[in-house]
Protein backbone atom coordinates (compact mmCIF):
# COMPACT_ATOMS: atom_id res chain seq x y z
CA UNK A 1 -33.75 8.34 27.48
CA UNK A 2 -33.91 9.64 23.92
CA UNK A 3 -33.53 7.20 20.82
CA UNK A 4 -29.88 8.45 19.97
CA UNK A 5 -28.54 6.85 23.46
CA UNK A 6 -30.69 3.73 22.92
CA UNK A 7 -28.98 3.23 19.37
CA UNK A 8 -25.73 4.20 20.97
CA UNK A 9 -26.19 1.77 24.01
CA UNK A 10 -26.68 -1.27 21.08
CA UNK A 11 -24.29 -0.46 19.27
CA UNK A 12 -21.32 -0.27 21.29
CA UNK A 13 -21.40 -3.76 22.46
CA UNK A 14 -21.07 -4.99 18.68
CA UNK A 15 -18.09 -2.59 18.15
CA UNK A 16 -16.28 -3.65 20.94
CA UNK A 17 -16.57 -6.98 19.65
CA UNK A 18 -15.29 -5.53 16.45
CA UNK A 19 -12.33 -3.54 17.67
CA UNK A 20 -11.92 -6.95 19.92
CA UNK A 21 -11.91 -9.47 16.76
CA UNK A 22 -9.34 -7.32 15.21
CA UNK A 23 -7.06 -7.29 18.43
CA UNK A 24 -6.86 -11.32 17.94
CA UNK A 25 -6.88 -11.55 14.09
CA UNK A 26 -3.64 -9.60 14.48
CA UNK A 27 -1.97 -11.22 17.37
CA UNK A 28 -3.01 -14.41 15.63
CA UNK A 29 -0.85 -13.13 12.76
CA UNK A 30 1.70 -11.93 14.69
CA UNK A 31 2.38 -15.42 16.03
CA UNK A 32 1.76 -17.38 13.10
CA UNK A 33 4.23 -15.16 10.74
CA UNK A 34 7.97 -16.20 10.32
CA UNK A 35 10.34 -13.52 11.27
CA UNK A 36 12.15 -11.88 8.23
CA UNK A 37 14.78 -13.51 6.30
CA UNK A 38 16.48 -10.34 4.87
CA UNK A 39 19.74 -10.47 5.06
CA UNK A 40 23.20 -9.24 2.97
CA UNK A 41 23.56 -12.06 1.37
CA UNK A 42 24.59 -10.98 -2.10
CA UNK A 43 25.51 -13.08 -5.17
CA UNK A 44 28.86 -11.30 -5.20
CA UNK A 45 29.81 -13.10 -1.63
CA UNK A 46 32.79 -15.28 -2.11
CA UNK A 47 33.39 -14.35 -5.98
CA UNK A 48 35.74 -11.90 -7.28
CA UNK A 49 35.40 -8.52 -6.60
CA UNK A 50 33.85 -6.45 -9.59
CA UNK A 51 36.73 -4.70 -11.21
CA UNK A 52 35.90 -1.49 -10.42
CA UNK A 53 37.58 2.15 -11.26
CA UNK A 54 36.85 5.48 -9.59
CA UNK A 55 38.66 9.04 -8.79
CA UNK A 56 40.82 10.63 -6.16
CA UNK A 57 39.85 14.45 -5.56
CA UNK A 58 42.38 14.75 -7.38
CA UNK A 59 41.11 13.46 -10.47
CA UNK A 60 44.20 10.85 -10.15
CA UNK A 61 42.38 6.58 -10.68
CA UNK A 62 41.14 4.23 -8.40
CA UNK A 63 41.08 0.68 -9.79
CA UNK A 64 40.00 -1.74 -6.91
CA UNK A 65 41.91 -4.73 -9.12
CA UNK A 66 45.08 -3.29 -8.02
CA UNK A 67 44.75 -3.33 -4.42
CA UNK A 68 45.20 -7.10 -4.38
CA UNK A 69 47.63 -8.73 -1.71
CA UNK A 70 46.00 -6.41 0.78
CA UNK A 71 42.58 -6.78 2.81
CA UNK A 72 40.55 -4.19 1.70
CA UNK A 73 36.99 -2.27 3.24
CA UNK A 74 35.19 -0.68 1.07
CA UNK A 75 32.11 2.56 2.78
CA UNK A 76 29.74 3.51 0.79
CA UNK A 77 29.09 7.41 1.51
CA UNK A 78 27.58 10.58 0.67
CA UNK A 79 27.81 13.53 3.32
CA UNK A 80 24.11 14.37 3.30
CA UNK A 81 23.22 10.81 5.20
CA UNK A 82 22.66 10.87 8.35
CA UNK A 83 23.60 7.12 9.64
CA UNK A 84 26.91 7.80 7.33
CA UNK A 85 27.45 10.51 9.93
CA UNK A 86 26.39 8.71 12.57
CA UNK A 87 29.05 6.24 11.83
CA UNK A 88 31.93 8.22 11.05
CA UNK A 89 33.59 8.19 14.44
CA UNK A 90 33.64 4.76 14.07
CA UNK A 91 35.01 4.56 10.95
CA UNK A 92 37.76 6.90 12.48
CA UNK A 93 38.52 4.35 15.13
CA UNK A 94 38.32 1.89 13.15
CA UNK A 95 41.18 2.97 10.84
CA UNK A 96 43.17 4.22 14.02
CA UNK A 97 42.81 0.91 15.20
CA UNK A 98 43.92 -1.22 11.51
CA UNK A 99 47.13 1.26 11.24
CA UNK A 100 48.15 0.16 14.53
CA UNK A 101 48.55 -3.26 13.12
CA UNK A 102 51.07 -2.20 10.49
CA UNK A 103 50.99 -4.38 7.64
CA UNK A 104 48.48 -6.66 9.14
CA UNK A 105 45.63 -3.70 9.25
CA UNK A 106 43.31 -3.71 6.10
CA UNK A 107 43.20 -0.25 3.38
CA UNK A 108 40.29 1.47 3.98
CA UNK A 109 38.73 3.75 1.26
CA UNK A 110 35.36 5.74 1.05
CA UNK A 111 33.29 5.46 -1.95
CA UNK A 112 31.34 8.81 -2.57
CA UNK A 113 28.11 7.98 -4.11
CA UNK A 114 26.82 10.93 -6.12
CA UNK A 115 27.83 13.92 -3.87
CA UNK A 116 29.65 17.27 -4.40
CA UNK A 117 33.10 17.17 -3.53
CA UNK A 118 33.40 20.54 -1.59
CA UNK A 119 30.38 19.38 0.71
CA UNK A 120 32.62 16.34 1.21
CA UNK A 121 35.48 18.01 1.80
CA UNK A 122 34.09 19.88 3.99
CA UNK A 123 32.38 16.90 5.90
CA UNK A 124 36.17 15.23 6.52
CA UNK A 125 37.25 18.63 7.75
CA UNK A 126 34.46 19.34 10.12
CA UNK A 127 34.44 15.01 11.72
CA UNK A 128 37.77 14.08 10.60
CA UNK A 129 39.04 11.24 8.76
CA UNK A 130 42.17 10.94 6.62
CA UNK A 131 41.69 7.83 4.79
CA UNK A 132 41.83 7.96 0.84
CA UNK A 133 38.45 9.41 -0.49
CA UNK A 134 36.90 7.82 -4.12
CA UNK A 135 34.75 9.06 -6.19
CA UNK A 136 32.58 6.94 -8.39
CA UNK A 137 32.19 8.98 -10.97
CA UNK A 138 30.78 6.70 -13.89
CA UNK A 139 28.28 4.79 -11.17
CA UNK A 140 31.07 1.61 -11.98
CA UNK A 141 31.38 0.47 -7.58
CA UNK A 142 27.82 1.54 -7.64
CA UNK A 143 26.73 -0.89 -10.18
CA UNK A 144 29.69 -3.62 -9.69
CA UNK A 145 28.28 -3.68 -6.07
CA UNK A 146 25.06 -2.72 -6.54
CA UNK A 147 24.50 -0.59 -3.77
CA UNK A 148 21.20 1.20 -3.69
CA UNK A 149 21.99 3.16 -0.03
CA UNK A 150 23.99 4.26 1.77
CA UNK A 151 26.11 3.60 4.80
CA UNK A 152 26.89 0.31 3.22
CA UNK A 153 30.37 -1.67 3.70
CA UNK A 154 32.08 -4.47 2.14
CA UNK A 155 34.97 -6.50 3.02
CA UNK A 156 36.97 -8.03 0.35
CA UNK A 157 39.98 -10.27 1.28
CA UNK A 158 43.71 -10.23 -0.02
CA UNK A 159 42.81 -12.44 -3.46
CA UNK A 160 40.57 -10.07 -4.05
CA UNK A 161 36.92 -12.13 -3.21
CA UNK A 162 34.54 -10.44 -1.34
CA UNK A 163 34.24 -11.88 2.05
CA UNK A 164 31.30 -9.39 3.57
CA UNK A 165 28.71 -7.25 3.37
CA UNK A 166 27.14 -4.90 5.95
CA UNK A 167 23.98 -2.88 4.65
CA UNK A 168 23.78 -0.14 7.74
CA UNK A 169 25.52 1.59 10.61
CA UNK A 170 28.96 -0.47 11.65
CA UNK A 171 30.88 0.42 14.55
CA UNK A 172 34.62 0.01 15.00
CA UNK A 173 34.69 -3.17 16.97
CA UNK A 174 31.68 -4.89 14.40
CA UNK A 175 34.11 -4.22 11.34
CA UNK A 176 37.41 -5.34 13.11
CA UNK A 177 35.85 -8.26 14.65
CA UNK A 178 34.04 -9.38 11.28
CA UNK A 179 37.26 -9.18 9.43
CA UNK A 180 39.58 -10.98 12.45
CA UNK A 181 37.13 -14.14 12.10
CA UNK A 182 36.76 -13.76 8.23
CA UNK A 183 40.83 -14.02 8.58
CA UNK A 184 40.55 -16.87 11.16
CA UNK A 185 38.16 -18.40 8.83
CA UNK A 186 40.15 -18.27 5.39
């Protein structure tokens, strides 16, 4: 046997119990870490909504003040994300499902964060979706809310206090079962 398989043959025992060490150091940590707190919690929860202004395509205002007396859900959008796409035919249920309840169903409006309104035109055209469309042109939902990504939703209840927050993907059932026990709750 040459010298280089000797060295080799000491060696490999004292990486092994290297690579080994590791292995428990990190399952050691793994145990002894708490799970993440993270949540959307926001200081805005239970306090009056910002008073916020935007713009129909049709360069006709949006004030969010003005849609008191009705429950109101607020998405966060730009046509470019994908989990905003991903969600879409849930938002489209979702709003099938609240104007079946008449006047008991919540408004629903999309807040365009930073996009070009022909690619989001073109977006509702191509997966549907006939709700009214906002654009925040002067960053004033972005900032009131402070929403840094997108899909991101927000409940606010007839008085106009923000009730919830949902910082991802929401499906149809999620969103009208949040709202139904935020009612319940109230």
């Amino acid at each position: 046997m040459g010298d280089t398989t000797r060295r080799r043959r000491r060696v490999a025992p004292y990486v092994s119990l290297g690579v080994g060490l590791v292995m428990v150091g990190l399952f050691a940590v793994f145990l002894l870490v708490e799970p993440s707190r993270d949540s959307a919690e926001t200081a805005l929860l239970d306090r009056a909504a910002p008073a916020v202004t935007g713009e129909y395509a049709d360069g006709t205002q949006f004030e969010l003040a003005r849609r008191r007396g009705s429950w109101v859900v607020l998405n966060f959008f730009t046509s470019t994300c994908i989990p905003c796409r991903n969600e879409h035919p849930e938002l489209v249920a979702f709003v099938e499902g609240q104007r079946a309840l008449g006047i008991d169903g919540v408004e629903f409006y999309t807040i365009v964060q930073n996009d070009d309104p022909g690619a989001v035109e073109a977006f509702f055209d191509e997966f549907g979706g006939d709700w009214p469309v906002v654009y925040d042109i002067d960053f004033s939902f972005q900032n009131g809310f402070g929403v840094a990504q997108v899909p991101e939703t927000w409940i606010i209840d007839a008085n106009g206090i923000v009730r919830g927050r949902i910082i991802s993907e929401v499906s149809a059932e999620f969103l009208a079962t949040s709202i139904q026990t935020l009612r319940e709750r109230l």
